[in-house]
C-alpha atoms as a PDB file:
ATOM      1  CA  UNK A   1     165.675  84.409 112.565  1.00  0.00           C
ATOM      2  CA  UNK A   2     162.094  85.569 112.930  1.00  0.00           C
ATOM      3  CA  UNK A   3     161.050  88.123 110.160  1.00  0.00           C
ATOM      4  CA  UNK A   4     160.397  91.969 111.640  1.00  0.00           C
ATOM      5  CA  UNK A   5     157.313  93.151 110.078  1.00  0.00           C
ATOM      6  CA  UNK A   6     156.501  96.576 110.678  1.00  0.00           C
ATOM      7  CA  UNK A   7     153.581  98.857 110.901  1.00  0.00           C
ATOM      8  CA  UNK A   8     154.308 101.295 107.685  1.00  0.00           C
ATOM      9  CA  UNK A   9     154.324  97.737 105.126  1.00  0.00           C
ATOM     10  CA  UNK A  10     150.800  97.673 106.067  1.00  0.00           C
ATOM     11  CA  UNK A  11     148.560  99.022 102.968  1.00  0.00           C
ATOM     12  CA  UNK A  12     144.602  98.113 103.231  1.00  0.00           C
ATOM     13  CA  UNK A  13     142.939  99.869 100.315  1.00  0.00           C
ATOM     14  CA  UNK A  14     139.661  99.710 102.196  1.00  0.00           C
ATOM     15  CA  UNK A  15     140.203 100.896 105.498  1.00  0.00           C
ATOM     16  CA  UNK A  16     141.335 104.670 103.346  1.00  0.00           C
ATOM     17  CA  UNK A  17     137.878 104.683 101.872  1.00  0.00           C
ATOM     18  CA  UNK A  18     135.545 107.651 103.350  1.00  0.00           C
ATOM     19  CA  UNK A  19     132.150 106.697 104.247  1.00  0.00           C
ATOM     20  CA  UNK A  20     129.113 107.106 101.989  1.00  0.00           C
ATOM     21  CA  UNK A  21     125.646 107.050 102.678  1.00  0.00           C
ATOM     22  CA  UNK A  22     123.500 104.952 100.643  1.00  0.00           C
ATOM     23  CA  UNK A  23     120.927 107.066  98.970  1.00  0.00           C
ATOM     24  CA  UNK A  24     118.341 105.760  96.882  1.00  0.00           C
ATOM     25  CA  UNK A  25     114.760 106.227  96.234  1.00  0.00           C
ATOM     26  CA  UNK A  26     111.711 103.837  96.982  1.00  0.00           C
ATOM     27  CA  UNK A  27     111.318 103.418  93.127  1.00  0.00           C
ATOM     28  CA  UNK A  28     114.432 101.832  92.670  1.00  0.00           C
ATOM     29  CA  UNK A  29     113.169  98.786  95.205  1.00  0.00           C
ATOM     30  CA  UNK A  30     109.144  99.066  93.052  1.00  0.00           C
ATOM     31  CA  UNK A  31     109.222  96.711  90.280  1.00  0.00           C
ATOM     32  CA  UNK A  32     106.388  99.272  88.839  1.00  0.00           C
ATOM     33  CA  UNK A  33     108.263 101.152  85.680  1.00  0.00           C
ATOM     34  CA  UNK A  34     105.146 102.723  84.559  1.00  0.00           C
ATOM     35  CA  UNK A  35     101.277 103.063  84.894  1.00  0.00           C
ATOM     36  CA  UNK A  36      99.152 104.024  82.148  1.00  0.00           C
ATOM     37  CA  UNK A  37      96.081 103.043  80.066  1.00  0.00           C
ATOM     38  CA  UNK A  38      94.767 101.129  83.267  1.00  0.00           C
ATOM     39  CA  UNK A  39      97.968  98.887  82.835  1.00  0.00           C
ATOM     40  CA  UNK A  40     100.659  98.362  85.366  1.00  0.00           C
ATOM     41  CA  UNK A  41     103.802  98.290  83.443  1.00  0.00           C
ATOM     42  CA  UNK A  42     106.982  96.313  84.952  1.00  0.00           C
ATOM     43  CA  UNK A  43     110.361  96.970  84.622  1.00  0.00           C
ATOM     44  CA  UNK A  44     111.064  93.556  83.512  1.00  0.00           C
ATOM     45  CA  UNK A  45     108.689  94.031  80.381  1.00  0.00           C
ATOM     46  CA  UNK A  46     105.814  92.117  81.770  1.00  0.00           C
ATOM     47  CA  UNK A  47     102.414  93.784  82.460  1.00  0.00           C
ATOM     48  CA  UNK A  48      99.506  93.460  84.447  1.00  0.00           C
ATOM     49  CA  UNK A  49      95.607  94.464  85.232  1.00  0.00           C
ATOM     50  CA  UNK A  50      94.461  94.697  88.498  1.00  0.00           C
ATOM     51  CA  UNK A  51      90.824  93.984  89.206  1.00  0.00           C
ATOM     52  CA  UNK A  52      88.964  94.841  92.851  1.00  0.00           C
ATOM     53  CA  UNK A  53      85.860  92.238  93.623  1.00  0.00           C
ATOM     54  CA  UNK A  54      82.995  92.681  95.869  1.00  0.00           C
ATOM     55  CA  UNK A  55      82.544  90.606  98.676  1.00  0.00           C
ATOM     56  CA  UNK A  56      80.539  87.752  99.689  1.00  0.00           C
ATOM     57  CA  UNK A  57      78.901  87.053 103.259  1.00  0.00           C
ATOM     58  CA  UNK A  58      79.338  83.031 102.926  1.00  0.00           C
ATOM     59  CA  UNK A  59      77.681  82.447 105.995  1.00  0.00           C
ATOM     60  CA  UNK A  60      74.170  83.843 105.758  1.00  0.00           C
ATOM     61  CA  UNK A  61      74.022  81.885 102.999  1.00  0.00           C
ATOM     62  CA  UNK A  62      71.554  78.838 103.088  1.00  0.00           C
ATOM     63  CA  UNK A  63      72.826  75.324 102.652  1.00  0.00           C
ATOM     64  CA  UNK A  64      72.059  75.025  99.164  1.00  0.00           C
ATOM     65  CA  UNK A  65      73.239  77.930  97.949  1.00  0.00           C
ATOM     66  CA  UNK A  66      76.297  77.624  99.651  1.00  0.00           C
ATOM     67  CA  UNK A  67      76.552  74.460  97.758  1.00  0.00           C
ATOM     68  CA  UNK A  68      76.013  76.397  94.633  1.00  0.00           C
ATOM     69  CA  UNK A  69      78.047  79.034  95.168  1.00  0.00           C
ATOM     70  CA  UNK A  70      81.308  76.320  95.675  1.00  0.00           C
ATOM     71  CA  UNK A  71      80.472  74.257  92.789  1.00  0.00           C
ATOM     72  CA  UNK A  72      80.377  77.798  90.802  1.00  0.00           C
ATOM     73  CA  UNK A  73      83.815  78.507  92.500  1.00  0.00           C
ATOM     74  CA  UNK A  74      85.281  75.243  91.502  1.00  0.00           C
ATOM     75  CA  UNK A  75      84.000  75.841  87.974  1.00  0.00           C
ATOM     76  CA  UNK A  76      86.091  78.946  87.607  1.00  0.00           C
ATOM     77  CA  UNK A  77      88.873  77.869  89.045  1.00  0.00           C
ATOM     78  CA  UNK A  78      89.116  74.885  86.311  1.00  0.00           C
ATOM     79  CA  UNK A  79      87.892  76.619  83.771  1.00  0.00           C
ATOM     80  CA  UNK A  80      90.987  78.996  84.112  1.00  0.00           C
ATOM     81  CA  UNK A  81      94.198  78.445  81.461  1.00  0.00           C
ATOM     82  CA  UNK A  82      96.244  81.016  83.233  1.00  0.00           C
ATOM     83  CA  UNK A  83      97.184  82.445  86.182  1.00  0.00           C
ATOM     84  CA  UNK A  84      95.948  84.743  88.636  1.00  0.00           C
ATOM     85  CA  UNK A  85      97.010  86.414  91.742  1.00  0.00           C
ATOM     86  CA  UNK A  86      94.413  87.235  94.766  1.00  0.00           C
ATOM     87  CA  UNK A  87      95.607  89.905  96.894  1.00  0.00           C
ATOM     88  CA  UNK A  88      93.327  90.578 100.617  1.00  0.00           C
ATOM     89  CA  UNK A  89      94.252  94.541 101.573  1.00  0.00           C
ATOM     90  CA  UNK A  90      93.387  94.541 105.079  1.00  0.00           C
ATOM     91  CA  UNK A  91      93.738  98.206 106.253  1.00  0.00           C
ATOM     92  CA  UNK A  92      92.567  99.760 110.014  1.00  0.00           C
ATOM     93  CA  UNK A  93      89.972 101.817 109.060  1.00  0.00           C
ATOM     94  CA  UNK A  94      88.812 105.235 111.225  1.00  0.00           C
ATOM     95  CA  UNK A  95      85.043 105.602 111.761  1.00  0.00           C
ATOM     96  CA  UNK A  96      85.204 109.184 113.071  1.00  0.00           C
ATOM     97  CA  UNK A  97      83.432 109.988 109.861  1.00  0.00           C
ATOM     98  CA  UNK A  98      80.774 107.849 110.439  1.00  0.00           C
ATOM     99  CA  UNK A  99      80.380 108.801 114.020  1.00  0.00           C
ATOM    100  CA  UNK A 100      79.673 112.669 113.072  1.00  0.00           C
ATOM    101  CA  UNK A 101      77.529 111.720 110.113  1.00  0.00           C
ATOM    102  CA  UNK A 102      75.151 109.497 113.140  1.00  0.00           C
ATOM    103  CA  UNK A 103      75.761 112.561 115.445  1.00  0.00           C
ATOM    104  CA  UNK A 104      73.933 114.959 112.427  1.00  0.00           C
ATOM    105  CA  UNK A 105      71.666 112.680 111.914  1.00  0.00           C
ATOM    106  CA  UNK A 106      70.546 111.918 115.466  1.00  0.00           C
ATOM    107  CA  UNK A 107      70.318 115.774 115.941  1.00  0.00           C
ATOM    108  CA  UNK A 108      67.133 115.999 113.068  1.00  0.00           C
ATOM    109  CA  UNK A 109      65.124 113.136 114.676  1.00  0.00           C
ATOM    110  CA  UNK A 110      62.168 114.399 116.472  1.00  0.00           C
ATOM    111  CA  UNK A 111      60.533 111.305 118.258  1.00  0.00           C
ATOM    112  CA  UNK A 112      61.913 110.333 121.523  1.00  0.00           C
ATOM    113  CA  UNK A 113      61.572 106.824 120.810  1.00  0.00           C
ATOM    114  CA  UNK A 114      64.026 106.657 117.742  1.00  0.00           C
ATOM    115  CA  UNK A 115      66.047 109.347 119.097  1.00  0.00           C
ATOM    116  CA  UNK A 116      66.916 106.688 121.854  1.00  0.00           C
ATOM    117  CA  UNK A 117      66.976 103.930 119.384  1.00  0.00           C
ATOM    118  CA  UNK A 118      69.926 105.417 117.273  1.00  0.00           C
ATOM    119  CA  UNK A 119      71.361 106.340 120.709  1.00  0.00           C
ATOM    120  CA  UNK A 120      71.680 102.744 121.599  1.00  0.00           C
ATOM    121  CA  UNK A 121      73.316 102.388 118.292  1.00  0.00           C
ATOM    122  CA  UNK A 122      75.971 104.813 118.626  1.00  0.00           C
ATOM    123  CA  UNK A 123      76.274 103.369 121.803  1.00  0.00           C
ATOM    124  CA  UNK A 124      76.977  99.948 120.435  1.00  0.00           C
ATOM    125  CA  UNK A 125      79.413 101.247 117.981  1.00  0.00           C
ATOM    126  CA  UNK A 126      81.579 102.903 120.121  1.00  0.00           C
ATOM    127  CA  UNK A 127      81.982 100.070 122.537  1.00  0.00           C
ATOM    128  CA  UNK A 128      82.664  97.752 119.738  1.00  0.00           C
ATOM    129  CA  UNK A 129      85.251 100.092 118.215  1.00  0.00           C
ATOM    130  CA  UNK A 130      87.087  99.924 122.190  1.00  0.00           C
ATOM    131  CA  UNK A 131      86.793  96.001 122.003  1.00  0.00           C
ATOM    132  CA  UNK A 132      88.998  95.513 118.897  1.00  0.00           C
ATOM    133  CA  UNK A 133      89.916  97.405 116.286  1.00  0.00           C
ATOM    134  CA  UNK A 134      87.621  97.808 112.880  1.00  0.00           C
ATOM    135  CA  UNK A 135      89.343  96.583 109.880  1.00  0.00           C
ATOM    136  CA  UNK A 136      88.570  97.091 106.196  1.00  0.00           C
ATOM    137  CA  UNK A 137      89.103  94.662 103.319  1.00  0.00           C
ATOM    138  CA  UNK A 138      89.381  94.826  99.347  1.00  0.00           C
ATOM    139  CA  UNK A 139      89.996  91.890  97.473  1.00  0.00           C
ATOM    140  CA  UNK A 140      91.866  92.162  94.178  1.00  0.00           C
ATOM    141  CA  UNK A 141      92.490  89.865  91.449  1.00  0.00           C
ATOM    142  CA  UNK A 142      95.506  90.555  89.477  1.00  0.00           C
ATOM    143  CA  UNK A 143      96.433  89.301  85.919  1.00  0.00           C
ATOM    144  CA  UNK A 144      99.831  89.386  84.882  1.00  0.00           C
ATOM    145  CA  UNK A 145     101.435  89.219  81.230  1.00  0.00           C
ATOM    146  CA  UNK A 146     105.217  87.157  81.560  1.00  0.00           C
ATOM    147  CA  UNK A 147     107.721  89.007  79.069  1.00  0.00           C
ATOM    148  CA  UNK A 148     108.267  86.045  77.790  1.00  0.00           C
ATOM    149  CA  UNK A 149     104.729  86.046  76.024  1.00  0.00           C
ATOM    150  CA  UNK A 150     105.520  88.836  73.965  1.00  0.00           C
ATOM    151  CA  UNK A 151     107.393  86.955  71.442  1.00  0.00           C
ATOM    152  CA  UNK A 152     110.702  85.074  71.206  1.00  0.00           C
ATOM    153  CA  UNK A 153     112.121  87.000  68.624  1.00  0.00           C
ATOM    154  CA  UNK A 154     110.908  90.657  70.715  1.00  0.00           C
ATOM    155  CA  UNK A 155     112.739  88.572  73.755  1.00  0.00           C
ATOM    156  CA  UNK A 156     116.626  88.191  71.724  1.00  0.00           C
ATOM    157  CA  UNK A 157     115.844  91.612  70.511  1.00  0.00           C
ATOM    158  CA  UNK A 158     115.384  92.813  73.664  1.00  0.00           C
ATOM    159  CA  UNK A 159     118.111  91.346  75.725  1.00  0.00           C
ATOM    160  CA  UNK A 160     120.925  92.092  73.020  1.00  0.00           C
ATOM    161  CA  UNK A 161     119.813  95.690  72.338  1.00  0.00           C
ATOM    162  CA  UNK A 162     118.248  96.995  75.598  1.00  0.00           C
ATOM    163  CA  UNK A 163     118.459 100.906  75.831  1.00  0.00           C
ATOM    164  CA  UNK A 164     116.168 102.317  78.144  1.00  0.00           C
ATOM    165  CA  UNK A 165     114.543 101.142  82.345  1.00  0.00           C
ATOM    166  CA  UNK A 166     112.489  98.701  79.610  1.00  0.00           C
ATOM    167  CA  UNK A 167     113.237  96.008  77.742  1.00  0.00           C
ATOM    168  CA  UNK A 168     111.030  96.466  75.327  1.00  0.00           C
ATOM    169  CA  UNK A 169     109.169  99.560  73.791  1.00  0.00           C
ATOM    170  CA  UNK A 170     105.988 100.571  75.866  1.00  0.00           C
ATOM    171  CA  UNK A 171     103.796 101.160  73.161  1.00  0.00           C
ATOM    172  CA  UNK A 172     104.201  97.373  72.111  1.00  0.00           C
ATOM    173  CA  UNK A 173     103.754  96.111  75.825  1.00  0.00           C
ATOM    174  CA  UNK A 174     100.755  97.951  75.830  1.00  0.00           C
ATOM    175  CA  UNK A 175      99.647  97.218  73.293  1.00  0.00           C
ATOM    176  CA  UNK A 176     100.450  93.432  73.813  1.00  0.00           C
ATOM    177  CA  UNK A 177      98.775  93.444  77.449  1.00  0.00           C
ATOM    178  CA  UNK A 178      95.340  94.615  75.977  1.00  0.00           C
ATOM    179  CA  UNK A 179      95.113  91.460  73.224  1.00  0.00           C
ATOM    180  CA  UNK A 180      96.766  88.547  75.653  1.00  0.00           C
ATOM    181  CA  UNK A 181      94.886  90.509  79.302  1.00  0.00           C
ATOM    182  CA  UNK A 182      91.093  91.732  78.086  1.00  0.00           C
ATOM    183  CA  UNK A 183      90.222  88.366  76.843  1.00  0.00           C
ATOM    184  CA  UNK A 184      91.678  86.742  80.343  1.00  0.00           C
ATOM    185  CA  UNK A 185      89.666  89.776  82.085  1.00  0.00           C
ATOM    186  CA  UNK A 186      86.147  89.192  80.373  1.00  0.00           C
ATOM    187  CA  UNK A 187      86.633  85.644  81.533  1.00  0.00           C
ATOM    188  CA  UNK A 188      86.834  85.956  84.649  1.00  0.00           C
ATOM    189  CA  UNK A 189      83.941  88.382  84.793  1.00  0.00           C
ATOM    190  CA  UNK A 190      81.357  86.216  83.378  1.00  0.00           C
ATOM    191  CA  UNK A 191      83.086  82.730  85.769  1.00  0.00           C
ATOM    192  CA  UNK A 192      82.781  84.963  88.665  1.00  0.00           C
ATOM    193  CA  UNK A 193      78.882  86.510  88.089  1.00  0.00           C
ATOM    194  CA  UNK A 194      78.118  82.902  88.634  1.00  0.00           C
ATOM    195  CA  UNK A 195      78.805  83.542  92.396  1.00  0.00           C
ATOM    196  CA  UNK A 196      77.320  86.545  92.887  1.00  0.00           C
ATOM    197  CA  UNK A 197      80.315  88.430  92.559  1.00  0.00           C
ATOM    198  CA  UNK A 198      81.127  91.674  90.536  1.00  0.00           C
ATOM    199  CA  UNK A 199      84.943  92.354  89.068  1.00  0.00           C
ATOM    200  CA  UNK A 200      86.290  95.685  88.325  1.00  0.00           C
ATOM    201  CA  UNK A 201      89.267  97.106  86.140  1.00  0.00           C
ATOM    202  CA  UNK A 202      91.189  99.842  87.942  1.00  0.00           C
ATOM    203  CA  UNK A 203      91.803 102.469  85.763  1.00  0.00           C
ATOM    204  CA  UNK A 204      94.896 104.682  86.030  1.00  0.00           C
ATOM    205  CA  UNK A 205      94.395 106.940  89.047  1.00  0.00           C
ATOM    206  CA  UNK A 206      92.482 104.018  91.117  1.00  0.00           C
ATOM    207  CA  UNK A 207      96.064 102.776  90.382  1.00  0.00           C
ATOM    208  CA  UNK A 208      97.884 104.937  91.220  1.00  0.00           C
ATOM    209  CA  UNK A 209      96.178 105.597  94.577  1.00  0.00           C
ATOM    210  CA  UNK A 210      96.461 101.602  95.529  1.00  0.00           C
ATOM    211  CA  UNK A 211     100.269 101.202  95.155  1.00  0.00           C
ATOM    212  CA  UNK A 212     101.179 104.817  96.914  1.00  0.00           C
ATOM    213  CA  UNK A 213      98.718 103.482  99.873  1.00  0.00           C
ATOM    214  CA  UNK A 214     100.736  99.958  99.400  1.00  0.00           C
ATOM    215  CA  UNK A 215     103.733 101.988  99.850  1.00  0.00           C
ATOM    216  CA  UNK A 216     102.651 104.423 102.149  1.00  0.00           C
ATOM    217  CA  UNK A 217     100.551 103.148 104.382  1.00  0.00           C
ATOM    218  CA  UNK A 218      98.915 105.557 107.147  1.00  0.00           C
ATOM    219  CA  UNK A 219     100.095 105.433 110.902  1.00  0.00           C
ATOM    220  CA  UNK A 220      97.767 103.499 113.009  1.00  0.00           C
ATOM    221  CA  UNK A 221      96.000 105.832 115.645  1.00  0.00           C
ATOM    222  CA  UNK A 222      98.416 105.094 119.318  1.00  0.00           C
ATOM    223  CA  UNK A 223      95.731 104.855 122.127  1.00  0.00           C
ATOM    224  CA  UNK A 224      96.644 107.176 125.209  1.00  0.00           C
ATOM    225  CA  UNK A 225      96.822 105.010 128.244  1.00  0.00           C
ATOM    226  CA  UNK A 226      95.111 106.550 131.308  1.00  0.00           C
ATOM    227  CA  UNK A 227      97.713 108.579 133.317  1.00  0.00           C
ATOM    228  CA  UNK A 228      98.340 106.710 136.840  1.00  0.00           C
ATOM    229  CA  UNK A 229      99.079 109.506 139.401  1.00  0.00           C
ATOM    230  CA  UNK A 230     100.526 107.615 142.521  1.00  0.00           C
ATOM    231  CA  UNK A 231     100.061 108.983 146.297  1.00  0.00           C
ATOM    232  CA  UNK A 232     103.162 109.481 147.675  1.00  0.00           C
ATOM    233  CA  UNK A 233     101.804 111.022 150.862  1.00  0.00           C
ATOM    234  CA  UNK A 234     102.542 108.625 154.050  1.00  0.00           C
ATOM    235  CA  UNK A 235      99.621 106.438 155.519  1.00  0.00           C
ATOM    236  CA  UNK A 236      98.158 108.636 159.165  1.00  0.00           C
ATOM    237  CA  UNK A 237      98.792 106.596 161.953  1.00  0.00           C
ATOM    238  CA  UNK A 238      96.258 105.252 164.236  1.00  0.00           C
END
């Protein structure tokens, strides 16, 4: 005899539970736990420095200093005991600034023949900026402190007595990041003024500003397309 079941045996704990919506913050999904004394503080207990270079135009270089300027690289790159992290920003950037400051500029000049010179240039500029789009880039170097360089014993400690977003006590990561990072840092100053190239420390507000524009980056400008208006009206006859 086939077994009746019926509909009131049914009991699904899940279907009786309302809906929720998930609300959380962007800083729970940042790794960042704190920034201060120019050091970017994770929430694992590791720690960084964050370095911006200048920028090198390669290719109006002559052969042998091109030469040079790769055997320099190569240098640095095996001269280095730890590791690094090199981070290209590559942001849209608006040149309506620039275009007034040519616009004031062009409005003092006096002789005809520069006055059509700079002219040309704006000229130029403007139907370069239609062409393709102007971008900007920073180069960054980052060097990172593992938690697992601040001691094995700190580690334990940490793990079985964690109370707090850190594992360890910020003053000692700090504190930590400036003897194992500065020596790393002045390093890589001195390898890299072989190539012609100057590093940087961010401080704590050029910090600050860099991961909120990581995190909030601006809306790119939306071009207006022409409006089309078609003719409806019927063709005359002949």
């Amino acid at each position: 005899m086939p077994n009746k079941i019926s509909g009131s045996k049914f009991n699904i704990p899940f279907l009786k539970i309302p809906d929720k919506p998930i609300v959380s913050t962007a800083q729970a999904f940042v790794p960042v736990a704190d920034i201060t004394n120019d050091i970017v503080v994770y929430k694992d207990g590791g720690a960084s420095l964050i370095m911006e270079s200048t920028s090198l135009n390669f290719g109006l270089l002559s052969e042998k200093e091109q030469e040079a300027v790769i055997a320099a690289y190569a240098a640095m790159i095996n001269s280095l005991t730890f590791s690094v992290q090199i981070v290209v920003l590559t942001q849209k950037k608006d040149i309506s600034s620039y275009i007034n400051f040519l616009n004031e500029r062009s409005a003092k000049i006096t002789q005809p023949l520069l006055s059509k010179l700079m002219q040309d240039y704006k000229n130029f500029i403007t139907e370069s900026v239609k062409k393709k789009n102007v971008l900007g880039k920073r180069f960054f170097v980052v060097i990172y402190l593992s938690p697992l360089e601040l001691g094995v014993a700190k580690s334990v400690a940490a793990i079985t007595k964690r109370s707090g977003p850190l594992p360890f006590a910020k003053s000692y990561v700090i504190k930590k990041a400036k003897i194992v990072l500065y020596p790393r840092r002045d390093h890589l100053i001195r390898q890299a003024g072989r190539l012609g190239i100057k590093f940087k420390q961010l401080i704590t507000p050029e910090l600050i500003n860099l991961f909120y524009s990581i995190y909030n980056p601006e809306r790119p400008a939306v071009k207006k397309e022409p409006e089309v208006i078609e003719d409806n009206k019927p063709a005359a006859s002949v």
